[in-house]
N, C-alpha and C. Protein backbone atom coordinates (compact mmCIF):
# COMPACT_ATOMS: atom_id res chain seq x y z
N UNK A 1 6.94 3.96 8.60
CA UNK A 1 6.75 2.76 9.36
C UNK A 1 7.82 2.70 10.44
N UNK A 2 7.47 2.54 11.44
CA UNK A 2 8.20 2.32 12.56
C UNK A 2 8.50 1.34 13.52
N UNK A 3 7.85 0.16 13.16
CA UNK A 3 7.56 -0.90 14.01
C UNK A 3 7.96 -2.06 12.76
N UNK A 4 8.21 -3.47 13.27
CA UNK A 4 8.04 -4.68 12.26
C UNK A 4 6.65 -4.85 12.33
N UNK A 5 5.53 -4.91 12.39
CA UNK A 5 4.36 -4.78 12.31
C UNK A 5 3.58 -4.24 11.43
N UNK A 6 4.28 -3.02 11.10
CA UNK A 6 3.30 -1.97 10.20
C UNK A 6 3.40 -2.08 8.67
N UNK A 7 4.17 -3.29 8.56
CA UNK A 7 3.68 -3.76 6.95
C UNK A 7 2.74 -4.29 7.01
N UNK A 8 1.98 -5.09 7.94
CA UNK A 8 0.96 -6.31 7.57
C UNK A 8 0.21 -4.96 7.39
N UNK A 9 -0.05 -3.79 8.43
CA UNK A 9 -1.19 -3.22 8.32
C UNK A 9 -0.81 -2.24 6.81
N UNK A 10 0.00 -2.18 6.63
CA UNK A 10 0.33 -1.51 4.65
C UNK A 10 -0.66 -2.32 4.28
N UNK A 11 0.13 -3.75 4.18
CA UNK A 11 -0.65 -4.85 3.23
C UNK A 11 -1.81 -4.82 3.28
N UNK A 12 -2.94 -5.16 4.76
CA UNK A 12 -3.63 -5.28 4.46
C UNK A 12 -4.36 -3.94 3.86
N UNK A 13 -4.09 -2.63 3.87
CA UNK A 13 -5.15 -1.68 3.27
C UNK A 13 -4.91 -1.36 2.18
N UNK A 14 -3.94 -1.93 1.38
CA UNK A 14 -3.74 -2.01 0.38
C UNK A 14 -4.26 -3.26 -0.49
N UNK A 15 -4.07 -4.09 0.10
CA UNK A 15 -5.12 -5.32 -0.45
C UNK A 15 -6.21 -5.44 -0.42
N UNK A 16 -7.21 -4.52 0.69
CA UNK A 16 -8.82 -4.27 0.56
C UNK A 16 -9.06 -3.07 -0.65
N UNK A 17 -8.09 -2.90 -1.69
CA UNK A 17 -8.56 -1.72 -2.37
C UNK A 17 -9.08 -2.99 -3.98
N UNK A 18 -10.35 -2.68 -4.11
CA UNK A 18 -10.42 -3.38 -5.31
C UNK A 18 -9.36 -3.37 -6.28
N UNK A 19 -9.21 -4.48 -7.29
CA UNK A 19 -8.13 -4.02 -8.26
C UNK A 19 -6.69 -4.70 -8.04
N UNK A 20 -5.97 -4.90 -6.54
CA UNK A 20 -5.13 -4.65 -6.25
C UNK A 20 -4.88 -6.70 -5.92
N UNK A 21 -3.93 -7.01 -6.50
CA UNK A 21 -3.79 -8.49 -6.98
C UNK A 21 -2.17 -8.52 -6.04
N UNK A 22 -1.84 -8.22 -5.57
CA UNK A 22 -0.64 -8.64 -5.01
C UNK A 22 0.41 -7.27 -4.21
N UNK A 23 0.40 -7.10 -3.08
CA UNK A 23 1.30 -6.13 -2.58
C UNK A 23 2.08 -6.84 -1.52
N UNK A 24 3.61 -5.88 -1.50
CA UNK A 24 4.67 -6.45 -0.97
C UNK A 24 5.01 -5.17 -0.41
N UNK A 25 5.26 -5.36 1.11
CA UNK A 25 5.84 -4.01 2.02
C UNK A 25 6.81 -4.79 2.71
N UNK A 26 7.77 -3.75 2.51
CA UNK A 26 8.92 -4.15 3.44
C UNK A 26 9.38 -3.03 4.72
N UNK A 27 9.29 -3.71 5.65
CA UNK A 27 9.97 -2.86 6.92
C UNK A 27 11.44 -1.89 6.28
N UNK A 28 12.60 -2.94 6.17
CA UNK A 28 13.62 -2.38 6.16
C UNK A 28 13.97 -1.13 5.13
N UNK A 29 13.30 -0.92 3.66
CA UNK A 29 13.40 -0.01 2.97
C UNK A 29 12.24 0.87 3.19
N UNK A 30 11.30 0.72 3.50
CA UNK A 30 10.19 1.47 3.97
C UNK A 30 9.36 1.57 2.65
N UNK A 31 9.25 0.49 1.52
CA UNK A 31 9.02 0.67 0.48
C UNK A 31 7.49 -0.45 0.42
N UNK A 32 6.51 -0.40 -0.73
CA UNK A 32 5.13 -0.85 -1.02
C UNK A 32 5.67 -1.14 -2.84
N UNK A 33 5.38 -2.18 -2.99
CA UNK A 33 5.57 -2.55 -4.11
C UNK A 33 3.93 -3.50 -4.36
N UNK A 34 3.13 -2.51 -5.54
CA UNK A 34 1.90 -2.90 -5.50
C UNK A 34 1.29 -3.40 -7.47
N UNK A 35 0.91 -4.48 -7.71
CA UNK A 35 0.33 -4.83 -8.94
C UNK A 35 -1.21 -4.74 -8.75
N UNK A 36 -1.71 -3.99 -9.55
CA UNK A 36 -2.99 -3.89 -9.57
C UNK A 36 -3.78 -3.73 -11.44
N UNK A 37 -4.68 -3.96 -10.96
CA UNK A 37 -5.50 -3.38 -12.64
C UNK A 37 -5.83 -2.22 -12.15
N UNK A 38 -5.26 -1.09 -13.50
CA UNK A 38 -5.57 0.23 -13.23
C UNK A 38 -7.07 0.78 -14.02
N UNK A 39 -7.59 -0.36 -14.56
CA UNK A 39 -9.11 -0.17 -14.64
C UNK A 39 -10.32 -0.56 -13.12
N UNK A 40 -9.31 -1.00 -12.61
CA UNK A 40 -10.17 -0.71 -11.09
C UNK A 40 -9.77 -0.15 -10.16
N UNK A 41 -8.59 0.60 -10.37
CA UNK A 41 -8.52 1.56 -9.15
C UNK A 41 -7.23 2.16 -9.71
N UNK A 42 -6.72 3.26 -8.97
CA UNK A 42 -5.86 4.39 -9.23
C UNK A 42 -4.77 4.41 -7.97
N UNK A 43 -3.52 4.88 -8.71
CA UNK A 43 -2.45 5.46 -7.61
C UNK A 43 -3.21 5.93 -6.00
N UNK A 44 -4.10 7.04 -7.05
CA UNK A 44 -4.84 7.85 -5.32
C UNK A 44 -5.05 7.10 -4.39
N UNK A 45 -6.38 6.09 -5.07
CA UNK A 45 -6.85 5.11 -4.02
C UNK A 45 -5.84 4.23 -3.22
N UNK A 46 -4.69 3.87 -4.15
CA UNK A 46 -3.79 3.18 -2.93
C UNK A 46 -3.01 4.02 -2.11
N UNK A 47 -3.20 5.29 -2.09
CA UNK A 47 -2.06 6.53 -1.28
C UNK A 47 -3.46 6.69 -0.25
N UNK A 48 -3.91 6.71 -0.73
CA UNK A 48 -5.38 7.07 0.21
C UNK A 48 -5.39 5.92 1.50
N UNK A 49 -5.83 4.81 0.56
CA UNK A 49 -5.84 3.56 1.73
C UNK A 49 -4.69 3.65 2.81
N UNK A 50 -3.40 3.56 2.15
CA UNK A 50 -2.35 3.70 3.06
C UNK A 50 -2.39 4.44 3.90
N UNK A 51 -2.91 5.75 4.00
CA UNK A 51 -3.29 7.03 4.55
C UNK A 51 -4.23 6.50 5.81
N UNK A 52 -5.41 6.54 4.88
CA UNK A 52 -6.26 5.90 6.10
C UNK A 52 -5.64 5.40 7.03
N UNK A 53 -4.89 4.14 6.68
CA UNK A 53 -4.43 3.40 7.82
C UNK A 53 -3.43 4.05 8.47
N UNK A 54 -3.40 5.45 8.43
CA UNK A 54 -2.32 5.47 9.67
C UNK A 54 -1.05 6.18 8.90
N UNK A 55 -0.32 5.62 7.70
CA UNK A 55 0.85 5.69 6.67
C UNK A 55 0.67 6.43 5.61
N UNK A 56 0.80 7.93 5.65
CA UNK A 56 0.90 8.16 4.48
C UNK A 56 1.73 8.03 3.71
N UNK A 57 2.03 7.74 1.76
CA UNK A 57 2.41 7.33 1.30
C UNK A 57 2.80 8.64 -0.30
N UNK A 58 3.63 8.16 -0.52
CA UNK A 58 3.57 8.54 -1.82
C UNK A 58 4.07 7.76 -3.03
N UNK A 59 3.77 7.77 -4.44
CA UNK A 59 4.76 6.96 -5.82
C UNK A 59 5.81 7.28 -5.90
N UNK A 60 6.56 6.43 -5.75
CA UNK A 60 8.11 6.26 -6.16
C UNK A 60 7.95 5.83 -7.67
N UNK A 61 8.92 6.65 -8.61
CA UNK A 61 8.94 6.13 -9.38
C UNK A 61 10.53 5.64 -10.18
């Protein structure tokens, strides 16, 4: 992420992924902190979405 901007667009493609009940991106650590039910969707799908949009991503764990 390079801009103050490019969390909303984290958030939002991370929040159009079914499943996914609450995500938090922050500019300054460059970090996605995401709660979801993992009976409706998977790590992938949210590395994916992020992707799509532009950000690829990976799990921190």
């Amino acid at each position: 992420m390079n801009c103050v901007t490019c969390p909303f667009t984290v958030k939002n493609a991370l929040k159009n992924v079914e499943g996914v009940s609450k995500a938090e991106v922050t500019f300054e650590t460059k970090l996605a902190v995401v709660t979801f039910d993992d009976e409706k969707t998977t790590v992938k799908a949210l590395t994916e979405a992020t992707t799509n949009a532009g950000y690829p991503s990976t799990l921190k764990e």
